[in-house]
PDB file of N, CA and C in Angstrom:
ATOM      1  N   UNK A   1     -41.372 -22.371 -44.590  1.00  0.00           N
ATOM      2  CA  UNK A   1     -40.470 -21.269 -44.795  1.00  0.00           C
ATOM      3  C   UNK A   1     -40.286 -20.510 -43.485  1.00  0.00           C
ATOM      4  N   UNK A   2     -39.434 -19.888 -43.449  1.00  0.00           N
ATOM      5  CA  UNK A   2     -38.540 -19.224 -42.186  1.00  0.00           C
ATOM      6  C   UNK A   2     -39.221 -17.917 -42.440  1.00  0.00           C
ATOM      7  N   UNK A   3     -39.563 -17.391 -41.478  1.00  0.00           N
ATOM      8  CA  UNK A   3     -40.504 -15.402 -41.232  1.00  0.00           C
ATOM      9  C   UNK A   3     -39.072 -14.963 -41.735  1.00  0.00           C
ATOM     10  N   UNK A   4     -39.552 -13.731 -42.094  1.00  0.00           N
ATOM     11  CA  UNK A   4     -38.164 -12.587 -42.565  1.00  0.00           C
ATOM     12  C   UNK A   4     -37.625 -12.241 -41.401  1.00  0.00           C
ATOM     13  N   UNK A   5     -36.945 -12.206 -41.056  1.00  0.00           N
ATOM     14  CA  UNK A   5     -35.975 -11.688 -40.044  1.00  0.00           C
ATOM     15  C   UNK A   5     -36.482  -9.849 -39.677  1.00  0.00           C
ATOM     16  N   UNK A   6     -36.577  -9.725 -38.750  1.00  0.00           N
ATOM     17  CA  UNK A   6     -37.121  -7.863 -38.060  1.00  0.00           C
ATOM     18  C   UNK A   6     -35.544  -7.169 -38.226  1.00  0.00           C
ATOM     19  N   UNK A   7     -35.782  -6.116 -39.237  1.00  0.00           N
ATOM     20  CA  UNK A   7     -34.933  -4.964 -39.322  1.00  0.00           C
ATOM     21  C   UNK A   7     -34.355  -4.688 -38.091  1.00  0.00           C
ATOM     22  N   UNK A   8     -33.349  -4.574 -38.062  1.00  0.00           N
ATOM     23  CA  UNK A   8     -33.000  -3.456 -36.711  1.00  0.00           C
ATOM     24  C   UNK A   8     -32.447  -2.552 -36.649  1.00  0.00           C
ATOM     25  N   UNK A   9     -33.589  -1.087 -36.003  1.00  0.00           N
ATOM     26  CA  UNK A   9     -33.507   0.017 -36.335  1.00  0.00           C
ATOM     27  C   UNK A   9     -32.532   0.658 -35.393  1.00  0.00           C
ATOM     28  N   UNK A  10     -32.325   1.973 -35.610  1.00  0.00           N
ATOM     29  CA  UNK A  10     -31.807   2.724 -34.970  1.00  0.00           C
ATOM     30  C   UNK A  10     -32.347   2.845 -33.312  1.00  0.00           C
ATOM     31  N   UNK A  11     -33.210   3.016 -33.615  1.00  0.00           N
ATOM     32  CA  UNK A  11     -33.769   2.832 -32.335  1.00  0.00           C
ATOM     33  C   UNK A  11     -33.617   1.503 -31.131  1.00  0.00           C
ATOM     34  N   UNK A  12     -34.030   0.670 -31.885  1.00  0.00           N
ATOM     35  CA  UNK A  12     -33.735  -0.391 -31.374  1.00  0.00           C
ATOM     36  C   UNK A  12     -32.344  -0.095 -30.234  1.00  0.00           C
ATOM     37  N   UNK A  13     -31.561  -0.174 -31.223  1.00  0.00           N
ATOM     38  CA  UNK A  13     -29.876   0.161 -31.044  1.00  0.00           C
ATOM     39  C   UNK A  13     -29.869   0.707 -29.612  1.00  0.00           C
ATOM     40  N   UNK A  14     -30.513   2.177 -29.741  1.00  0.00           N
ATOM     41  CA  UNK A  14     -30.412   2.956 -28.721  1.00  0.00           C
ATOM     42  C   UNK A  14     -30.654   2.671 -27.656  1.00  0.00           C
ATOM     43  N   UNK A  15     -32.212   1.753 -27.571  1.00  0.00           N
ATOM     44  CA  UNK A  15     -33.083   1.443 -26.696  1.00  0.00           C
ATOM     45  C   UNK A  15     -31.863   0.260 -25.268  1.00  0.00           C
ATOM     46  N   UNK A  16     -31.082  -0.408 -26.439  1.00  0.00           N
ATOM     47  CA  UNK A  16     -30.400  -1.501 -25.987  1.00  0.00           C
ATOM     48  C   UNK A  16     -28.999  -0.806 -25.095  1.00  0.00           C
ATOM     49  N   UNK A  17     -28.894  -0.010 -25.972  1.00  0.00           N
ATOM     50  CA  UNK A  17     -27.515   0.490 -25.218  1.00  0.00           C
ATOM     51  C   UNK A  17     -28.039   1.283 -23.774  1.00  0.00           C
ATOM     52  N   UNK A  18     -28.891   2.134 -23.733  1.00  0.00           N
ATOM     53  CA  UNK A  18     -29.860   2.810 -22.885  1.00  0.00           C
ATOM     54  C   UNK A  18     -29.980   2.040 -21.777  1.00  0.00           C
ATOM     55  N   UNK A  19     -30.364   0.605 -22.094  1.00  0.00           N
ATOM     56  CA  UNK A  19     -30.665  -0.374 -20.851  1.00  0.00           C
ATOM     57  C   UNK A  19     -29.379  -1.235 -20.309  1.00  0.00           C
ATOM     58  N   UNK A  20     -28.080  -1.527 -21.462  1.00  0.00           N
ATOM     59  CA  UNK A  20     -27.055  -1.801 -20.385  1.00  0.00           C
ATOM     60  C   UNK A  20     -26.717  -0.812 -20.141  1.00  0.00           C
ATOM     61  N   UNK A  21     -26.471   0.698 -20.641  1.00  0.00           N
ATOM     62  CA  UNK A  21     -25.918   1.629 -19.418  1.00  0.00           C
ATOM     63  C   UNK A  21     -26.322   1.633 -18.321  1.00  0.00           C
ATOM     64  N   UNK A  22     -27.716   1.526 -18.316  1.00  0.00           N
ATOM     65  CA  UNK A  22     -28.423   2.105 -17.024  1.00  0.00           C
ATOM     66  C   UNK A  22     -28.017   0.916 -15.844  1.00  0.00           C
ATOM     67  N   UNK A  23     -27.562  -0.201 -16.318  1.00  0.00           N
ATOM     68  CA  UNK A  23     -27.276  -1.460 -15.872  1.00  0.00           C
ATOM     69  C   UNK A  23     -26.312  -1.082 -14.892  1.00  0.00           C
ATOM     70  N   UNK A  24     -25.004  -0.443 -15.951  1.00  0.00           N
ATOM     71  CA  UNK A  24     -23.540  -0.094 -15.376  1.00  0.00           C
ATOM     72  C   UNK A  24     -24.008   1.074 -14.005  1.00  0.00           C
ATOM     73  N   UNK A  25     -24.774   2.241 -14.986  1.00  0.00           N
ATOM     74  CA  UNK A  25     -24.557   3.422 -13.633  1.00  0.00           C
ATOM     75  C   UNK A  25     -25.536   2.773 -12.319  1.00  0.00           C
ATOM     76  N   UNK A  26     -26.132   1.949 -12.325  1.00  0.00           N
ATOM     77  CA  UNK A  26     -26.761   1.672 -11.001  1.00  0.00           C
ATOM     78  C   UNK A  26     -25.456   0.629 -10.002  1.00  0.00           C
ATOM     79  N   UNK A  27     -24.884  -0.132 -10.770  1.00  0.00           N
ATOM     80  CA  UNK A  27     -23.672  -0.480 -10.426  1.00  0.00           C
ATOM     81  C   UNK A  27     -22.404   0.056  -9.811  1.00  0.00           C
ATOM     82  N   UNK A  28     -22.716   1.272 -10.423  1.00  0.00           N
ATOM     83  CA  UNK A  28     -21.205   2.065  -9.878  1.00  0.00           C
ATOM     84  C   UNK A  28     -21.574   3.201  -9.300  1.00  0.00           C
ATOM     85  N   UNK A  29     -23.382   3.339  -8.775  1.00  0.00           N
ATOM     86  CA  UNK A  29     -23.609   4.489  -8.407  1.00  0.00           C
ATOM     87  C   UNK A  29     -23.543   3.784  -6.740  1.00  0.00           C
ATOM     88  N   UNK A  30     -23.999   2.156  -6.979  1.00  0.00           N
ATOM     89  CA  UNK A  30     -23.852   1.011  -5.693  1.00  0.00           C
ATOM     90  C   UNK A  30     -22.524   1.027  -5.266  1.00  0.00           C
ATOM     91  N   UNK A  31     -21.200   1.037  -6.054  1.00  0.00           N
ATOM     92  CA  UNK A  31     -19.886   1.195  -5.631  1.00  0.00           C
ATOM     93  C   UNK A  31     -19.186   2.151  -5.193  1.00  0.00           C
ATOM     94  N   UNK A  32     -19.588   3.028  -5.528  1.00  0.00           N
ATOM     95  CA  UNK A  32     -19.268   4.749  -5.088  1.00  0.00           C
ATOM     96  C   UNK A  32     -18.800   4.744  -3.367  1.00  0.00           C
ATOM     97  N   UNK A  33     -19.572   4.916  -2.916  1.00  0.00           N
ATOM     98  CA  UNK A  33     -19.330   5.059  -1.419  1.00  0.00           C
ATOM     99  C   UNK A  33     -17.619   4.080  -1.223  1.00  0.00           C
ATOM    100  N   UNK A  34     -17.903   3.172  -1.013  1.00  0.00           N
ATOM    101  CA  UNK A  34     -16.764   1.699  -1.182  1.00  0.00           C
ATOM    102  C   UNK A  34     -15.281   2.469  -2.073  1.00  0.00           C
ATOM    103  N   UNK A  35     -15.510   3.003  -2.802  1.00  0.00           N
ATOM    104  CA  UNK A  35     -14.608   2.887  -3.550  1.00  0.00           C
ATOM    105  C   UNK A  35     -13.598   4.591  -3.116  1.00  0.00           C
ATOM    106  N   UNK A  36     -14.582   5.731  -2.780  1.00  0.00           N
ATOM    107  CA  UNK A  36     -14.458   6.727  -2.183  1.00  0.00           C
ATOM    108  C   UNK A  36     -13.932   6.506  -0.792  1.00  0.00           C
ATOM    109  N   UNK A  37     -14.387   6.186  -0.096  1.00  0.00           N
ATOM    110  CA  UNK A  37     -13.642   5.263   1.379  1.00  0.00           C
ATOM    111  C   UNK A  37     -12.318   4.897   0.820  1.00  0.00           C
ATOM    112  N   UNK A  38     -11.717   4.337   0.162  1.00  0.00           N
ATOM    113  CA  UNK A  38     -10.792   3.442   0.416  1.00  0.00           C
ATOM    114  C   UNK A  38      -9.875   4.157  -1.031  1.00  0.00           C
ATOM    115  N   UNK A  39     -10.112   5.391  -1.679  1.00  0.00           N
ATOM    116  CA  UNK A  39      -9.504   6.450  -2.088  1.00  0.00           C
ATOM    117  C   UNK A  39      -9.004   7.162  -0.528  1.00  0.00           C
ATOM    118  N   UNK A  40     -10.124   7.656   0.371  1.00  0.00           N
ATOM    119  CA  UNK A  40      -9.465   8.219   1.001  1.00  0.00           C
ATOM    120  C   UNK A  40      -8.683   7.601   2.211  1.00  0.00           C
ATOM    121  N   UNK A  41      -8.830   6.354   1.900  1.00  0.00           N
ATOM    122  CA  UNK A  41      -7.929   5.667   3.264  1.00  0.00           C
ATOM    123  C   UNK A  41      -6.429   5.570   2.499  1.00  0.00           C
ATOM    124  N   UNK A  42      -6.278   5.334   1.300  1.00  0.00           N
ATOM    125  CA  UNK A  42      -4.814   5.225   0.459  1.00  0.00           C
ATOM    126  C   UNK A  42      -4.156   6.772   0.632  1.00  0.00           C
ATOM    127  N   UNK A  43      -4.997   7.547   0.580  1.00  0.00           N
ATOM    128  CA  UNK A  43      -4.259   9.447   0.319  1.00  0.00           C
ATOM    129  C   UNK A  43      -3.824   8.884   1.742  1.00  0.00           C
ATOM    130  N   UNK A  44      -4.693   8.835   2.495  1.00  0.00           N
ATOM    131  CA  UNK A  44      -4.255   8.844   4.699  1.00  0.00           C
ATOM    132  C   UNK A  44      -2.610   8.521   4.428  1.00  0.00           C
ATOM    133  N   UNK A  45      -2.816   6.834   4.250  1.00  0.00           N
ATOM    134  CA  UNK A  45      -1.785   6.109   4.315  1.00  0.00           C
ATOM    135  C   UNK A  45      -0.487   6.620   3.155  1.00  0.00           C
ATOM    136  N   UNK A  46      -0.734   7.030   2.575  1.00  0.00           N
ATOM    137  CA  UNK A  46       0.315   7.758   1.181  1.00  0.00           C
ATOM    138  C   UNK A  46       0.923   8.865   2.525  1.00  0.00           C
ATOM    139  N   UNK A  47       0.448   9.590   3.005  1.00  0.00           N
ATOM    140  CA  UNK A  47       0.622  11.012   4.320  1.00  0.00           C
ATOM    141  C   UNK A  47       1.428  10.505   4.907  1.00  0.00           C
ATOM    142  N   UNK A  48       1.053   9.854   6.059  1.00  0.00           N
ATOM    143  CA  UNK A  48       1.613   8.764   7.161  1.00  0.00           C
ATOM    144  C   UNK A  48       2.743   8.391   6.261  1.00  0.00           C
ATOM    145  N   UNK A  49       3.211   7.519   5.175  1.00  0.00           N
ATOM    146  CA  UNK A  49       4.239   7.234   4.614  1.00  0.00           C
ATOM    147  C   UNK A  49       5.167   8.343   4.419  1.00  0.00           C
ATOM    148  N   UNK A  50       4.898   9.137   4.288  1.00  0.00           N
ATOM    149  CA  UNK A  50       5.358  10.126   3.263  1.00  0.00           C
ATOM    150  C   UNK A  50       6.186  10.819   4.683  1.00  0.00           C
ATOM    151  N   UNK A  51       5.529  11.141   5.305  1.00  0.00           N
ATOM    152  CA  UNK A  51       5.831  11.879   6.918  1.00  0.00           C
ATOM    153  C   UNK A  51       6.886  10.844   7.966  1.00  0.00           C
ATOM    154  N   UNK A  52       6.434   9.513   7.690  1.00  0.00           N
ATOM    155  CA  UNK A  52       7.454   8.770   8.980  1.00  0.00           C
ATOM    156  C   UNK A  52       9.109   8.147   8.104  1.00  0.00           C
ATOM    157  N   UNK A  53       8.826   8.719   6.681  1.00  0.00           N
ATOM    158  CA  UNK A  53      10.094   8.751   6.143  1.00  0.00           C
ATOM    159  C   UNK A  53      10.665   9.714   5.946  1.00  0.00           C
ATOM    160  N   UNK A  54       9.895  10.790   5.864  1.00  0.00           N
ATOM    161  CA  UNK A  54      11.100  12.444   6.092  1.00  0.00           C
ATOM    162  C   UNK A  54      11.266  12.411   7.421  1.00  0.00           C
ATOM    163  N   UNK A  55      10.641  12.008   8.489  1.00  0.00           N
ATOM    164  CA  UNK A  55      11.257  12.164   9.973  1.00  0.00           C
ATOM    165  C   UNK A  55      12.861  11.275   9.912  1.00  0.00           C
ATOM    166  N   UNK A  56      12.328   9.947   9.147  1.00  0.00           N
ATOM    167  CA  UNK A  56      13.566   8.801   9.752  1.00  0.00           C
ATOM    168  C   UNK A  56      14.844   9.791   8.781  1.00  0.00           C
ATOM    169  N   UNK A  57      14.629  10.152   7.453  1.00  0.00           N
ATOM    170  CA  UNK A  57      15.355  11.096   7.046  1.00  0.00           C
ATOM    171  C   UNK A  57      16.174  11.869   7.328  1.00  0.00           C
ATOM    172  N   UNK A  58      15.605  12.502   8.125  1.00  0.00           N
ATOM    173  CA  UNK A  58      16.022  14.017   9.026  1.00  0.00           C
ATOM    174  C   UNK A  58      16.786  13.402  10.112  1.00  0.00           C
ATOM    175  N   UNK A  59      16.498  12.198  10.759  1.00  0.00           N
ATOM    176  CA  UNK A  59      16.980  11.768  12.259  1.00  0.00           C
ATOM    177  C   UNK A  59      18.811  11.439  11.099  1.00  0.00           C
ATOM    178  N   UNK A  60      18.730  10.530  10.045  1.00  0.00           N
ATOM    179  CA  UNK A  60      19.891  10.148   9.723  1.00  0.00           C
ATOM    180  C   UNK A  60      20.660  10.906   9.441  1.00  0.00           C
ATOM    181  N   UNK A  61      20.411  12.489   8.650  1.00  0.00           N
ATOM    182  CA  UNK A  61      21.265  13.792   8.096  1.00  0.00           C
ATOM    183  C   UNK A  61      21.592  14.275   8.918  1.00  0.00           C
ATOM    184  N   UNK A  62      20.684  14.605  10.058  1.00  0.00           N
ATOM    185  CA  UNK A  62      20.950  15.708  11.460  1.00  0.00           C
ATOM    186  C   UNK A  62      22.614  15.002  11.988  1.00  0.00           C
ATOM    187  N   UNK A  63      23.034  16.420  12.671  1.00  0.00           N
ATOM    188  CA  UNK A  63      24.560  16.330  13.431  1.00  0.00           C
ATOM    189  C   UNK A  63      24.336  16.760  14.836  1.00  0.00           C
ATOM    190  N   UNK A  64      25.128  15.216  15.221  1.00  0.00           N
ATOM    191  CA  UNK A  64      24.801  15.114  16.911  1.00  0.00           C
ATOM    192  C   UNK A  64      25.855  16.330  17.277  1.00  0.00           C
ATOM    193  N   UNK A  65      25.761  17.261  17.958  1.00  0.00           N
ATOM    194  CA  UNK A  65      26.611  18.199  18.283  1.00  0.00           C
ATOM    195  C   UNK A  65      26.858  18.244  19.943  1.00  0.00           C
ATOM    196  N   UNK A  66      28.123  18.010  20.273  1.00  0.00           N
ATOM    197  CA  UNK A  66      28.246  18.054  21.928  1.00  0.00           C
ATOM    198  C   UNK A  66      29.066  19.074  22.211  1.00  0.00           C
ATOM    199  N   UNK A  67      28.030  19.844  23.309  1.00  0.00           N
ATOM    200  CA  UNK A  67      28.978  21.520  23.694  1.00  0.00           C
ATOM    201  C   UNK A  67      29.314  20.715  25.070  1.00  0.00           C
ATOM    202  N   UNK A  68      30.775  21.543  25.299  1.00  0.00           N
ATOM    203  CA  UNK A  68      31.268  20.943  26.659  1.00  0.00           C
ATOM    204  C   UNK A  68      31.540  22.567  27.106  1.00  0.00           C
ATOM    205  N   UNK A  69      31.570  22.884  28.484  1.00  0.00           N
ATOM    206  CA  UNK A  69      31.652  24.116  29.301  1.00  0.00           C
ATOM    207  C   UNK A  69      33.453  23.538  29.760  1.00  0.00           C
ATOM    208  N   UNK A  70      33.463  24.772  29.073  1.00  0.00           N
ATOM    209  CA  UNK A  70      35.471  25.024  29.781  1.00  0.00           C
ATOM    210  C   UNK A  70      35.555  25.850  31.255  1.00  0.00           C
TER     211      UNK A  70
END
């Protein structure tokens, strides 16, 4: 005959979830840095974009104006 099968408690439960979290946050506490870097290298580059197209902007709207002396 086959043993009875072990209840599984609440605890249990907890114990399990407890140990893959802790799995994840050591994982993403390892990715952090990496991932913060290269948040702030996208804002940089979002700036820089954002700035060398209101210049080219401005160069195309602006009016070439020529004063001549009478």
């Amino acid at each position: 005959m086959a043993a009875e099968p072990k209840k599984i408690t609440r605890d249990d439960i907890e114990a399990k979830l407890r140990e893959v979290a802790g799995d994840v946050d050591s994982q993403v506490e390892a990715a952090r840095p990496k991932l913060l870097a290269g948040a702030v290298a996208l804002g940089v580059a979002a700036l820089l974009l954002a700035y060398l197209l209101g210049r080219r902007g401005g160069r195309h709207r602006s009016a070439q104006i020529e004063i001549r002396r009478l």
